[in-house]
N, C-alpha and C. Protein backbone atom coordinates (compact mmCIF):
# COMPACT_ATOMS: atom_id res chain seq x y z
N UNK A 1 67.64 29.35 15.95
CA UNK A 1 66.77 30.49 15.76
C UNK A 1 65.49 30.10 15.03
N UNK A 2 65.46 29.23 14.01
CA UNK A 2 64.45 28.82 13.16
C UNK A 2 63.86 27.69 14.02
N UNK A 3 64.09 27.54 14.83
CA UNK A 3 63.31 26.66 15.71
C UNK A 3 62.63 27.26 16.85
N UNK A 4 63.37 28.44 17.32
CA UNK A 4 62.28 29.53 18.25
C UNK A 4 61.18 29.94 17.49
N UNK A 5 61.43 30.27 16.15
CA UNK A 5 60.40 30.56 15.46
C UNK A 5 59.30 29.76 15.45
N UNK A 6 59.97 28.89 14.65
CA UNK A 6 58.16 27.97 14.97
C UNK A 6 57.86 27.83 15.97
N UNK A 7 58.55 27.57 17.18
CA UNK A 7 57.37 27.42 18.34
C UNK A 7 56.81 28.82 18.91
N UNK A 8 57.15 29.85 18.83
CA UNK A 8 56.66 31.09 18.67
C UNK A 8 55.58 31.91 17.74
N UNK A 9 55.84 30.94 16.42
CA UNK A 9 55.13 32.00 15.58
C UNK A 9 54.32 31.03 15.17
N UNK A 10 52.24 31.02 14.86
CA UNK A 10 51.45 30.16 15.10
C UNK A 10 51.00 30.74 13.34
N UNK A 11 50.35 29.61 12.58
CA UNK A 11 49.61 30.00 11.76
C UNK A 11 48.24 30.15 12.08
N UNK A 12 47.16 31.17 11.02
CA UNK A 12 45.96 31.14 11.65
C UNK A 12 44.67 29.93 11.74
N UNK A 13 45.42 29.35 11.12
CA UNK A 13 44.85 27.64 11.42
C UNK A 13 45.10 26.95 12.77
N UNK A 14 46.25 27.48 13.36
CA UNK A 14 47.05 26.78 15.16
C UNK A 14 46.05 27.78 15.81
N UNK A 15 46.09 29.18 14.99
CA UNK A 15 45.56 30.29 16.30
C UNK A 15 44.15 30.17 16.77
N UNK A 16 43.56 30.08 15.47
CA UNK A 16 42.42 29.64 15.33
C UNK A 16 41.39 28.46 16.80
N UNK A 17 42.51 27.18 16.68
CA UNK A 17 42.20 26.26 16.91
C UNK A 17 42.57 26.71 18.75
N UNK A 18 43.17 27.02 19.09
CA UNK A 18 44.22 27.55 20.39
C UNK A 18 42.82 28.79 21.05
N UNK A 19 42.24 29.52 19.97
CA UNK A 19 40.93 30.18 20.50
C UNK A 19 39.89 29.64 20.94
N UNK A 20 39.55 28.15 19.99
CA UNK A 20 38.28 27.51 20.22
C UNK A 20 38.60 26.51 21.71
N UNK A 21 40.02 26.39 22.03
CA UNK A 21 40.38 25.76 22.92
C UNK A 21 40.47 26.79 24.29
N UNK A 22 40.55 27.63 24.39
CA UNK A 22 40.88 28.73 25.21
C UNK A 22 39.05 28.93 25.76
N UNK A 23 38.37 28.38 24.97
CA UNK A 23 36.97 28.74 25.75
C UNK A 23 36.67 27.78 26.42
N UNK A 24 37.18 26.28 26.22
CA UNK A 24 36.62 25.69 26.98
C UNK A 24 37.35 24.56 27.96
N UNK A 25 39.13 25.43 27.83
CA UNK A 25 40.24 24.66 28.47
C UNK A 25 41.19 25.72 28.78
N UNK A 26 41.90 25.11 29.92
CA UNK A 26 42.99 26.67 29.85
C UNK A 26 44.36 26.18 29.16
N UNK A 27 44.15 27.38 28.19
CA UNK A 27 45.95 27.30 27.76
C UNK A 27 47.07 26.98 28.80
N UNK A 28 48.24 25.98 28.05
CA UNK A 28 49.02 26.13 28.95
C UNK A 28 50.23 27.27 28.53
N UNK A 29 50.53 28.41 29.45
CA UNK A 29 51.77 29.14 29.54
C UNK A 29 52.06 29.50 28.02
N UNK A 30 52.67 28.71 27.04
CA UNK A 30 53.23 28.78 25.92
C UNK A 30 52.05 28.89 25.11
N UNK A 31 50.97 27.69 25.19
CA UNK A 31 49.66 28.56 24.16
C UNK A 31 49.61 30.16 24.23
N UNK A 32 49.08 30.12 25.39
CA UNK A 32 49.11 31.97 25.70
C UNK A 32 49.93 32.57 25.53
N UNK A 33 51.11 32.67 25.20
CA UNK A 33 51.87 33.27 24.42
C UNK A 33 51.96 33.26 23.25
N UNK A 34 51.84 32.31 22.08
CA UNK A 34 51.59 31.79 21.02
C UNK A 34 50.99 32.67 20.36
N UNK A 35 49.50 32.38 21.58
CA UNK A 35 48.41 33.08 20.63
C UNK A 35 48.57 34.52 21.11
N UNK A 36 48.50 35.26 21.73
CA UNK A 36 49.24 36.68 22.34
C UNK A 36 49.38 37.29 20.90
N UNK A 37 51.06 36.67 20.90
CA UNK A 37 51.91 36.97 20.04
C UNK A 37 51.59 36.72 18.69
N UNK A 38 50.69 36.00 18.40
CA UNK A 38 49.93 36.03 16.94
C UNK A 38 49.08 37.37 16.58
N UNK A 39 48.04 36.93 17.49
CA UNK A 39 46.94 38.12 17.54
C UNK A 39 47.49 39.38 17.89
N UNK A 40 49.07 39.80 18.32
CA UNK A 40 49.68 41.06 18.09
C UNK A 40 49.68 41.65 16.45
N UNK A 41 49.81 40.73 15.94
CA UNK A 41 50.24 40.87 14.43
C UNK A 41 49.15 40.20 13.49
N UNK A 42 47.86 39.71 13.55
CA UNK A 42 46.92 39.23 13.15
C UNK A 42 45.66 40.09 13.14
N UNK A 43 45.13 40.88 12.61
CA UNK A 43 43.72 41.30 12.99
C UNK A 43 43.11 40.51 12.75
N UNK A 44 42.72 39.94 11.50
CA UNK A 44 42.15 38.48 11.30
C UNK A 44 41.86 37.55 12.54
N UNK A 45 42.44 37.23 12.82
CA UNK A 45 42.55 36.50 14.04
C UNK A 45 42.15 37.09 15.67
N UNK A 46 42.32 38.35 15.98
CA UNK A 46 41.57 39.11 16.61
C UNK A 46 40.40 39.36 16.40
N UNK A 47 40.10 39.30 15.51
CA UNK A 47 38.50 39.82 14.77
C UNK A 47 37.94 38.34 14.93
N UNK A 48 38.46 37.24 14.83
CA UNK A 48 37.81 35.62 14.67
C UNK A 48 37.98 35.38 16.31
N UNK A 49 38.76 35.82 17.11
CA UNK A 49 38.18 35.60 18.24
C UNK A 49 37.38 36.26 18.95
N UNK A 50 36.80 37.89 18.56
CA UNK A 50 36.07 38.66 19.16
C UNK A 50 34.62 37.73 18.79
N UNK A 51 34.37 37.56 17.41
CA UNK A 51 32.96 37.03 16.87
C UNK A 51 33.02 35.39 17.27
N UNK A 52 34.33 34.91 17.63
CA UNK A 52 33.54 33.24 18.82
C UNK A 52 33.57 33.51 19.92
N UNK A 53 33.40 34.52 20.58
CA UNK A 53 33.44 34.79 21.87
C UNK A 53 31.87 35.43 21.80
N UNK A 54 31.55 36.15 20.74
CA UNK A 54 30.30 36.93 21.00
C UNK A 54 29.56 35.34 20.69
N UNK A 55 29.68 34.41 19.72
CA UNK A 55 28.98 33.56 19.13
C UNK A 55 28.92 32.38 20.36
N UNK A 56 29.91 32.10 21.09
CA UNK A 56 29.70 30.97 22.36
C UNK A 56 28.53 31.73 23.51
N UNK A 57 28.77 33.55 23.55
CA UNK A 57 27.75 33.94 24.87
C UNK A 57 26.58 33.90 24.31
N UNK A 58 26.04 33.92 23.08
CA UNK A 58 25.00 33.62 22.25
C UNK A 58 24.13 32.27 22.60
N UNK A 59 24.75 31.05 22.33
CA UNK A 59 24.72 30.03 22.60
C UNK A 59 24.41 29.94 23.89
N UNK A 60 25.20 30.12 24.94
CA UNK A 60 25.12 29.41 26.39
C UNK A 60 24.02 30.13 26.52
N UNK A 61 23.65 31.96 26.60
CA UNK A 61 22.50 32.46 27.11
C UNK A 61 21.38 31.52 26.42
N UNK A 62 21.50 30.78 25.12
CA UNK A 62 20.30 30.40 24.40
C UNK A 62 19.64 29.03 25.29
N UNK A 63 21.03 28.31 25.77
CA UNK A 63 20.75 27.20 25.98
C UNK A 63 20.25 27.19 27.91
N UNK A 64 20.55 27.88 28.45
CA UNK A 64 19.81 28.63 30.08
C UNK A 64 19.11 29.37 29.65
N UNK A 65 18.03 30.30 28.95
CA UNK A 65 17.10 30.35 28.81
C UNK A 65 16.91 31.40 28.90
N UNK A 66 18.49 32.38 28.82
CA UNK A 66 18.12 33.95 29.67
C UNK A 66 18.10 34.63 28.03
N UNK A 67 17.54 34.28 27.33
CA UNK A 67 17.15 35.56 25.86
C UNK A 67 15.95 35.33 25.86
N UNK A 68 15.84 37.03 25.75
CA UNK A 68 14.12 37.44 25.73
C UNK A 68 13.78 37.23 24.12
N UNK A 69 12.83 36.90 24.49
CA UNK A 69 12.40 36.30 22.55
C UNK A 69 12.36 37.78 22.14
N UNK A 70 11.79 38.90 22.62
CA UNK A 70 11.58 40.22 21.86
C UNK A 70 13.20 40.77 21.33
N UNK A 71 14.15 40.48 22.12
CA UNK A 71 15.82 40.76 22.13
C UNK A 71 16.21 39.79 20.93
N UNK A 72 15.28 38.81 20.88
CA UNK A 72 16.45 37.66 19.83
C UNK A 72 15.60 38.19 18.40
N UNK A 73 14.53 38.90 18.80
CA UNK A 73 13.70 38.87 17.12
C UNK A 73 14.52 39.97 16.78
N UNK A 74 14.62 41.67 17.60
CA UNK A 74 15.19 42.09 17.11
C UNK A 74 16.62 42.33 16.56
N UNK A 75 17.53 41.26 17.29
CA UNK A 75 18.92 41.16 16.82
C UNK A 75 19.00 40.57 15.25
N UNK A 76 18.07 39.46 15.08
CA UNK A 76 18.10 38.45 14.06
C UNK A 76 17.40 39.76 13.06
N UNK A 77 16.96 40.51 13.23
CA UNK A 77 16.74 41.66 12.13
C UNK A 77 17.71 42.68 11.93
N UNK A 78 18.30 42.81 12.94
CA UNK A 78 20.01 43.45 12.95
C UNK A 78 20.50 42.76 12.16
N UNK A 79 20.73 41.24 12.68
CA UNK A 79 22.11 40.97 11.75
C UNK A 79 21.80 41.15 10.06
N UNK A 80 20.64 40.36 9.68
CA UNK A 80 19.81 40.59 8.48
C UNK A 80 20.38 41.93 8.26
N UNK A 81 20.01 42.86 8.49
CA UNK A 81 20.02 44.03 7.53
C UNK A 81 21.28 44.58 7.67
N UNK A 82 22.67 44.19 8.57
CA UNK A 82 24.02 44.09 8.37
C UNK A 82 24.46 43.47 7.20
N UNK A 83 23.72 42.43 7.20
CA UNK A 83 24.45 41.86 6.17
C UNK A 83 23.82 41.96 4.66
N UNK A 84 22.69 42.48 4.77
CA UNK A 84 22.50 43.23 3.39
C UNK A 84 23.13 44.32 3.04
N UNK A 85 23.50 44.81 4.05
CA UNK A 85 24.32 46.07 3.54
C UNK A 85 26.20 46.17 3.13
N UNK A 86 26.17 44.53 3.64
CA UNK A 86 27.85 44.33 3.45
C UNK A 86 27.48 43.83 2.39
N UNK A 87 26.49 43.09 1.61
CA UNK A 87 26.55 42.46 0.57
C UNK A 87 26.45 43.69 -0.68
N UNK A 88 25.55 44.57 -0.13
CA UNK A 88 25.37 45.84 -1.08
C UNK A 88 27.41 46.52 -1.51
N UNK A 89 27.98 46.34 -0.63
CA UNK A 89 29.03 46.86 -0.33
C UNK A 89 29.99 46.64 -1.70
């Protein structure tokens, strides 16, 4: 039983790593379950793969060329004043 466990149950350091791998390899079968079954019970970890998923389409649009400079000035003033206000927090 303590051996289903560990291969079942991932810390957020495995899950973590199993996300950054999932963008640019396919899980096999048991990853995807792994991580599934983590991120059932993880918001942390749901929340860290929503923001590298927004943070890789960031990137690739940057690096093909499709962001409008007027779109990137005003986001980069979004995030800015997000995060003055979490810091106010």
């Amino acid at each position: 039983m303590q051996k289903l466990f560990k291969v079942l149950f991932l810390s957020c350091l495995k899950a973590s790593e199993l996300v950054e791998k999932k963008m640019h390899f396919q899980l096999s079968f048991t990853e995807k379950i792994q991580l599934q079954l983590h991120k059932s019970m993880c918001n942390a970890c749901t929340l860290y793969e929503k923001q590298s998923n927004f943070i890789e389409k960031g990137i690739s649009m940057q690096k093909t060329g499709q962001v409008d400079p007027e779109k990137l000035k005003q986001l980069k003033i979004n995030i800015k004043r997000m995060l003055e206000e979490k810091h106010e927090d």
